[in-house]
Protein backbone atom coordinates (compact mmCIF):
# COMPACT_ATOMS: atom_id res chain seq x y z
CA UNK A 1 6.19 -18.54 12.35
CA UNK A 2 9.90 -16.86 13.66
CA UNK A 3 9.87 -12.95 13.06
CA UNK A 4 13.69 -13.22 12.39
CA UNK A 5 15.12 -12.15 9.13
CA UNK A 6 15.78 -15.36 7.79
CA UNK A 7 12.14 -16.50 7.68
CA UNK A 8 9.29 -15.37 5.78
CA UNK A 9 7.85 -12.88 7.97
CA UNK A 10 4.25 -11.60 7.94
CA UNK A 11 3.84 -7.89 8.32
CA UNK A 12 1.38 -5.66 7.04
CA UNK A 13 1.24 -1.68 7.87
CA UNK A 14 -2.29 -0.82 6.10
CA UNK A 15 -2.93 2.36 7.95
CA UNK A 16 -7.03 3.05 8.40
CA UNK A 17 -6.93 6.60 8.52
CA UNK A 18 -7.82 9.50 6.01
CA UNK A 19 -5.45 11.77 4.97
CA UNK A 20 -7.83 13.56 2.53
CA UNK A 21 -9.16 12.50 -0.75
CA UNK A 22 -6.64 13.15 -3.86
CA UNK A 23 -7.38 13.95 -7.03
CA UNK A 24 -4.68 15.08 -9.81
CA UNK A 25 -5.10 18.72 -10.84
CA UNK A 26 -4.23 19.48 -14.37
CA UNK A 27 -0.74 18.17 -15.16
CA UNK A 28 1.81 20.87 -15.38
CA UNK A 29 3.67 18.44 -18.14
CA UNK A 30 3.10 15.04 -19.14
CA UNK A 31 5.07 13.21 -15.95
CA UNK A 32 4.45 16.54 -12.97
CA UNK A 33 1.06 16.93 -11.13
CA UNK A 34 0.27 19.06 -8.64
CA UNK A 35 -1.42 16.93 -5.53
CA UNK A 36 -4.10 19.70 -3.98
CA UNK A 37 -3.95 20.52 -0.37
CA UNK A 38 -5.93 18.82 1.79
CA UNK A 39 -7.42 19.36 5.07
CA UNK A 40 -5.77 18.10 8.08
CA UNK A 41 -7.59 14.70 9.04
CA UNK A 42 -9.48 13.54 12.61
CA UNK A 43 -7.61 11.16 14.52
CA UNK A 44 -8.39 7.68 13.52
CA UNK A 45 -11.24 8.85 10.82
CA UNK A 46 -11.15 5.84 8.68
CA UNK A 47 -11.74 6.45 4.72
CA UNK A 48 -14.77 5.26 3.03
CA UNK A 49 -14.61 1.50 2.06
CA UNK A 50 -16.18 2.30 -1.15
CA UNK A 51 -12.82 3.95 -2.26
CA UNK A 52 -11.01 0.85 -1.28
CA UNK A 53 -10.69 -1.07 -4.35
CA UNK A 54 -11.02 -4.99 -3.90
CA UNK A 55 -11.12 -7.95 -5.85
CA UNK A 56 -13.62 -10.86 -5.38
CA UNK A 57 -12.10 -14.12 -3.63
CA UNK A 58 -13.67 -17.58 -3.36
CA UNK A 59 -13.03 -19.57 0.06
CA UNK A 60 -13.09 -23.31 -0.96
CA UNK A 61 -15.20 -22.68 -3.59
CA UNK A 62 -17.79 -20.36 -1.76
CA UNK A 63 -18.38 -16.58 -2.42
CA UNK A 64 -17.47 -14.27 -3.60
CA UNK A 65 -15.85 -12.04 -0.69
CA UNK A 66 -14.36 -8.49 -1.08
CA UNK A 67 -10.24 -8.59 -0.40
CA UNK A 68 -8.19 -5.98 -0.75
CA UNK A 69 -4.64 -6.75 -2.26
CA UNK A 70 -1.53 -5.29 -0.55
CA UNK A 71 2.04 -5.63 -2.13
CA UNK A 72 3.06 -4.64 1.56
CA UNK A 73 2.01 -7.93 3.49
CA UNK A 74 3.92 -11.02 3.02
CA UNK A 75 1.11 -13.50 4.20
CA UNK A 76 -2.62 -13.34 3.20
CA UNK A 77 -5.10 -12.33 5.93
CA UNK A 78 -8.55 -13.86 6.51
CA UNK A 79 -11.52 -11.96 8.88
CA UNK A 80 -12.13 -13.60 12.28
CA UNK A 81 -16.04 -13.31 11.06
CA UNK A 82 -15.41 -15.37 7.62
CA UNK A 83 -13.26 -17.67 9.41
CA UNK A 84 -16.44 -18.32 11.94
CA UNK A 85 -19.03 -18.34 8.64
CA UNK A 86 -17.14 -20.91 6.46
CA UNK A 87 -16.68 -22.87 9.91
CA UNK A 88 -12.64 -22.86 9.28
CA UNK A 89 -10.04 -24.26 12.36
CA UNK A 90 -8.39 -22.05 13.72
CA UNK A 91 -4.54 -23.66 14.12
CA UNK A 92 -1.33 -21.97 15.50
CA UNK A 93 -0.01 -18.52 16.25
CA UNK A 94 2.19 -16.39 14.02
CA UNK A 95 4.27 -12.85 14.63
CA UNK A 96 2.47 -10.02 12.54
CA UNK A 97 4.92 -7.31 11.99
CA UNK A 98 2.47 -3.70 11.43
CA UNK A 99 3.40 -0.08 11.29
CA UNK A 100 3.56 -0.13 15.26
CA UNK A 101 5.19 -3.41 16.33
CA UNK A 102 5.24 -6.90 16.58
CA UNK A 103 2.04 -8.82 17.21
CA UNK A 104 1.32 -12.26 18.08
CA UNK A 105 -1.82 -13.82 16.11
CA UNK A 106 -4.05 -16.76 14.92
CA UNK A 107 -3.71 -18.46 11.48
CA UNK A 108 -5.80 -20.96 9.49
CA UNK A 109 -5.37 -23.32 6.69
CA UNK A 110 -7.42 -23.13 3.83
CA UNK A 111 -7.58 -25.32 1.37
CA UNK A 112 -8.47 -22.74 -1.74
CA UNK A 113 -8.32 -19.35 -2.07
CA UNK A 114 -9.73 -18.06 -5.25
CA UNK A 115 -9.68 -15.13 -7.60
CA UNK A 116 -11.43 -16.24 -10.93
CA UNK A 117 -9.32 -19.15 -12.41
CA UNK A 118 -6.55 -18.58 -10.53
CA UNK A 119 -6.64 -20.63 -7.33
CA UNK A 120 -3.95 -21.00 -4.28
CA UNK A 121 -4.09 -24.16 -2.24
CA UNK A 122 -3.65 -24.82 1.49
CA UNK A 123 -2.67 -21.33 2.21
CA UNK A 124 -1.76 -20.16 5.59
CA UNK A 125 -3.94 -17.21 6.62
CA UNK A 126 -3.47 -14.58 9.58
CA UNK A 127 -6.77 -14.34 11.15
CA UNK A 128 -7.48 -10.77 12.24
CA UNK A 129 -10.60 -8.83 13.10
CA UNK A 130 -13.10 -8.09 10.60
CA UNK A 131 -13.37 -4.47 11.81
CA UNK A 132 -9.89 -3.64 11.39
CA UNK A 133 -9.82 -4.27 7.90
CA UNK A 134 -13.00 -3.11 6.71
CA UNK A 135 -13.22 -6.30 4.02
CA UNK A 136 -13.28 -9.73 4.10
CA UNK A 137 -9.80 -10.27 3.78
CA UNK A 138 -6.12 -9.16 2.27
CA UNK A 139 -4.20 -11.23 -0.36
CA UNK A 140 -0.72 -10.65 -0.07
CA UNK A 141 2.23 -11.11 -1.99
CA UNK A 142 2.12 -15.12 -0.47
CA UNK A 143 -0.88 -15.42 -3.03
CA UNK A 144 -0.22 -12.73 -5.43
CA UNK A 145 3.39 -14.21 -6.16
CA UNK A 146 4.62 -12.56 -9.45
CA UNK A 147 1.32 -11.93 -11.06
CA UNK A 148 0.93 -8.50 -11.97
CA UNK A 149 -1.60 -6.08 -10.61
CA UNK A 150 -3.75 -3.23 -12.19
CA UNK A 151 -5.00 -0.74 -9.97
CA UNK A 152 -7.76 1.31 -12.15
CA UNK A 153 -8.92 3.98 -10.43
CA UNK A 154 -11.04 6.25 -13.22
CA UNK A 155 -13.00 2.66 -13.41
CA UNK A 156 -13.00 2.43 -9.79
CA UNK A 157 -11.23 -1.88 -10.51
CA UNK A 158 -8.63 -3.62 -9.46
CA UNK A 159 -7.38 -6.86 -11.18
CA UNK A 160 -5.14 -9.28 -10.55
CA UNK A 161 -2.93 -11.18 -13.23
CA UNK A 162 -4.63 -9.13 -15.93
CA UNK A 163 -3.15 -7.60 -19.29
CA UNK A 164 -0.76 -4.52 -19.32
CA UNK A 165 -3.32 -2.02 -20.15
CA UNK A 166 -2.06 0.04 -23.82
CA UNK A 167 0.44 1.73 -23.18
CA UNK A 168 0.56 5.74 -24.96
CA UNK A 169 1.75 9.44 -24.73
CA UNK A 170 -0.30 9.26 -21.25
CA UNK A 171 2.12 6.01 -19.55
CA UNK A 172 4.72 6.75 -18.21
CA UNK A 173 6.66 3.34 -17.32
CA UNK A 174 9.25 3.49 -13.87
CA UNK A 175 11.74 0.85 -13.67
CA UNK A 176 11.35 -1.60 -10.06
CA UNK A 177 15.57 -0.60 -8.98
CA UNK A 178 15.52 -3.37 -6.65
CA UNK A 179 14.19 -6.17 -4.61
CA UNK A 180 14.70 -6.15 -0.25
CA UNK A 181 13.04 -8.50 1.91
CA UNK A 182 10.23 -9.43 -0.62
CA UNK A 183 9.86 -5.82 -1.37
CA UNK A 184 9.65 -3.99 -4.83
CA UNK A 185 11.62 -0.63 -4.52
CA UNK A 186 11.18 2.16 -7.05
CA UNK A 187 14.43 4.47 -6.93
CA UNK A 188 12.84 8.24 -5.91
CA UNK A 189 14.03 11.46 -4.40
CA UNK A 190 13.48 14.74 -2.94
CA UNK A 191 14.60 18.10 -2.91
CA UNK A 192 18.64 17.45 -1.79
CA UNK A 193 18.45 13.82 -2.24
CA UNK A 194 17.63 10.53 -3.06
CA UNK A 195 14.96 7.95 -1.40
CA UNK A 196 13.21 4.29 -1.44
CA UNK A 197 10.05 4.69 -2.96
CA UNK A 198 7.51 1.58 -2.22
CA UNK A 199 3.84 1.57 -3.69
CA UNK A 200 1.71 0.14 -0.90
CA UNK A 201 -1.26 -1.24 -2.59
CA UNK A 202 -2.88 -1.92 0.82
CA UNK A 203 -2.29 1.50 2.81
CA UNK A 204 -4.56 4.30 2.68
CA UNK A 205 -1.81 6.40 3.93
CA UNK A 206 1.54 7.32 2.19
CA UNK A 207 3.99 7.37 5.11
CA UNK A 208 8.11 8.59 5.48
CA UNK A 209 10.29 7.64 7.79
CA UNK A 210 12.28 9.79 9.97
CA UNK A 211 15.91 9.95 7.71
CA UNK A 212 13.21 11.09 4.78
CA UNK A 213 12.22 13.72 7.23
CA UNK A 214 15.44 15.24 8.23
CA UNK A 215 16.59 15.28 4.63
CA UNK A 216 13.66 17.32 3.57
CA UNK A 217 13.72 19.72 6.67
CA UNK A 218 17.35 19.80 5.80
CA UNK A 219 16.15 21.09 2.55
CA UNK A 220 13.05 23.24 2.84
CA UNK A 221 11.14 20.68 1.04
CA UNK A 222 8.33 20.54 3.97
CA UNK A 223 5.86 23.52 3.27
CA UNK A 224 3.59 23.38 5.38
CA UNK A 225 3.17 21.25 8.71
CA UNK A 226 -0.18 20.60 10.01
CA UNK A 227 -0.76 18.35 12.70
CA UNK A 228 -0.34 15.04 14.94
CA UNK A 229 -2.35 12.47 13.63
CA UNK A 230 -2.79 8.36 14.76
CA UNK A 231 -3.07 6.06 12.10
CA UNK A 232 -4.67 2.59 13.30
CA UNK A 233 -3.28 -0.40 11.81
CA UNK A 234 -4.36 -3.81 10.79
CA UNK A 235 -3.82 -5.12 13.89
CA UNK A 236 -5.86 -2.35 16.20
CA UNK A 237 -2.96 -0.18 17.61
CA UNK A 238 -2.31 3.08 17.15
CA UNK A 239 0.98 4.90 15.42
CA UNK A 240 1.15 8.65 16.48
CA UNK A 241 2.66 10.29 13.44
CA UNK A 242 3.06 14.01 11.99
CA UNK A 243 1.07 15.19 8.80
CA UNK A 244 2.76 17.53 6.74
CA UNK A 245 3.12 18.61 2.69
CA UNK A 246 6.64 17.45 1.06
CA UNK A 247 7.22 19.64 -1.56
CA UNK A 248 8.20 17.18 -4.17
CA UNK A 249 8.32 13.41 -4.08
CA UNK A 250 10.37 12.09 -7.35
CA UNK A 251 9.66 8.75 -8.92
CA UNK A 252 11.87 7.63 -12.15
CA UNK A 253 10.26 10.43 -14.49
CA UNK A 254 7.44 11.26 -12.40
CA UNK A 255 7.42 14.39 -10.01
CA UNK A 256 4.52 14.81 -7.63
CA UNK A 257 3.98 18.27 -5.50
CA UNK A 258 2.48 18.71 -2.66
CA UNK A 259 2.43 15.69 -1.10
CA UNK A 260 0.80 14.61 2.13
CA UNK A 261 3.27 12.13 4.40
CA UNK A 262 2.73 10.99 7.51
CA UNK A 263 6.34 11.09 9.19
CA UNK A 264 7.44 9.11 12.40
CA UNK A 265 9.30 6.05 13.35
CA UNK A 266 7.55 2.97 11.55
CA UNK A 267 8.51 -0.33 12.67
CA UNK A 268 7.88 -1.95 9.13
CA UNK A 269 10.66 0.19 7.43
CA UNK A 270 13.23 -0.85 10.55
CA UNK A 271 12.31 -4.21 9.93
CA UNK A 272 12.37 -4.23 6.57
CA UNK A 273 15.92 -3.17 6.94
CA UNK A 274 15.30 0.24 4.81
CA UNK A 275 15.20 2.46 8.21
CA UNK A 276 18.85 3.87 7.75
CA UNK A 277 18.34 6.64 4.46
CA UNK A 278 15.36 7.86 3.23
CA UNK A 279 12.48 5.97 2.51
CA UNK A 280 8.45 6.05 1.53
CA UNK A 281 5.74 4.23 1.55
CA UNK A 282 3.33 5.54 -1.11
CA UNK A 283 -0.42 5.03 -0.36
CA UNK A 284 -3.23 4.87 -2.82
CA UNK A 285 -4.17 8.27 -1.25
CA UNK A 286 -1.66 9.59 -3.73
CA UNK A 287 -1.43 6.69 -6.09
CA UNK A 288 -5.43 7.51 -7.33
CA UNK A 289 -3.22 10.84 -8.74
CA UNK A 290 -3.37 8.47 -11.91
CA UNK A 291 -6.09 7.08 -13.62
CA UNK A 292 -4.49 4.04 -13.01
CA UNK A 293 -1.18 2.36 -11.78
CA UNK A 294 -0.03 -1.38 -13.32
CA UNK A 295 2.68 -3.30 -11.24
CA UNK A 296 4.43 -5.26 -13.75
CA UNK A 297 6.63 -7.66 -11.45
CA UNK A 298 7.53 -10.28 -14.51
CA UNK A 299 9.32 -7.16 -15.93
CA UNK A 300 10.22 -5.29 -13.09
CA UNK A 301 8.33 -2.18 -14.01
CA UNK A 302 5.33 0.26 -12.82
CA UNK A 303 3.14 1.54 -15.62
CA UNK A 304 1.65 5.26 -13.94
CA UNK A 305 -1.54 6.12 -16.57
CA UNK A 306 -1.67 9.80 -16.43
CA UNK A 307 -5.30 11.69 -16.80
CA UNK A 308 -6.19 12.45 -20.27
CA UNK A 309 -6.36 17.10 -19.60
CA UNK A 310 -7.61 16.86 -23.36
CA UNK A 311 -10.61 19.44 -23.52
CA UNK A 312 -9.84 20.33 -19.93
């Protein structure tokens, strides 16, 4: 497959590194949260697969297999080990684009990829280790098409093409501003200006690139700076970034504090063509802030479930 704009490219930029496990403390109103500080993280410590939440896939009828689901990646992804257990052939080469460069790999055909009813048919997978992605597989937005997705994570679930969960006092709903390059951009800010907000279903990582940066530094919205950190992506190399704490990241009605970011030059969001103002890719480290998050592509909206601080 051609890596140039006009085609469809596949890219992915699922980091594998911790930044520190979130959880929301007690909302100061019903849309701000303060995100707790975290420790800084070991290079390349990966995060526990059992906070990764997957859905269950069937390969030509056979399984199921854990997959996670990333709204980042353009092209599904199969393991290298399930391609050698279902005895799939291996066909031609493809460019992966990942949060540190260009990348030529391996694809296969296959004939069904499953989640319950919902099947896909002779769909062109990037073949990639099975120990770079820690599951069997990633269903991107080639499968996932505009079927909406519900990331629960108080139930620790993630579903594909299921129901808008009821919506209450406790949702707040943020409108998608625009589409680029397959992408589904929230309009954001922070302190001194606006940004590109993008909820990457498939990074552990939330990640800024270097305009976001200046702007906040420009600001005073970085409070504290802790370290260099490498995040490892799908494709085994490394990205050297900086960890540090933005001190508020705004989506629609939604203000977060204390935010962990991973700033440096991403080759996604240059290829993406959202490299010249600010921009973010929001990770479910900061994403499991909610009890859940709905992505509601048919109506261009994300539906953020707050905690319920009832009794708290």
């Amino acid at each position: 497959m051609d890596s140039s704009r006009g085609s469809w490219p596949t890219f992915s930029r699922r980091a594998a590194i911790a930044v520190g496990a979130l959880a929301a403390a007690p909302a100061l109103s019903a849309h701000a949260f303060n995100l707790p500080e975290t420790p800084p993280p070991d290079p390349l410590k990966r995060l526990d697969t059992a906070r990764r939440l997957t859905v269950e896939v069937s390969i030509d009828g056979e399984g199921p297999y854990p997959f996670l689901v990333d709204t980042g990646a353009s092209t599904s992804v199969i393991s290298a080990d399930l391609v050698a257990a279902r005895g799939l052939k291996v066909g031609g080469q493809t460019n992966l684009h990942s949060i540190t460069g260009v990348q030529a790999v391996e694809t296969v055909v296959v004939d069904e990829v499953g989640v319950g009813r919902r099947i896909r048919r002779h769909l062109t997978m990037t073949v990639l280790p099975a120990e770079n992605l820690e599951a069997s597989g990633i269903l991107g937005l080639d499968w996932l098409g505009s079927q909406g997705l519900l990331l629960d994570f108080a139930a620790q679930k993630m579903r594909v093409g299921a129901g808008l969960p009821y919506r209450d006092g406790r949702t707040v709903t943020v409108p998608i501003d625009m589409r680029q390059n397959g992408l589904s951009l929230l309009r954001g800010g922070v302190p001194g200006g606006s940004a590109l907000v993008f909820l990457d279903t498939g990074s552990t990582t939330t990640v800024g690139n270097m305009a976001l940066l200046e702007l906040a530094q420009d600001n005073r919205a970085i409070i504290s700076d802790w370290t260099d950190v490498a995040l490892r992506s799908v494709t085994g190399q490394v990205f050297n970034g900086r960890l540090a704490t933005l001190k508020l990241l705004r989506m629609g009605d939604i203000r977060l504090r204390n935010v962990p970011v991973v700033f440096g030059p991403v080759h996604t969001f240059r290829y993406w063509g959202i490299d010249e103002g600010p921009a973010i890719l929001v990770g479910s480290d900061v994403m499991r802030a909610f009890d859940s998050v709905s992505l509601d592509f048919a109506r261009n909206q994300v539906h953020f479930r707050v905690h319920d601080t009832r009794g708290a």
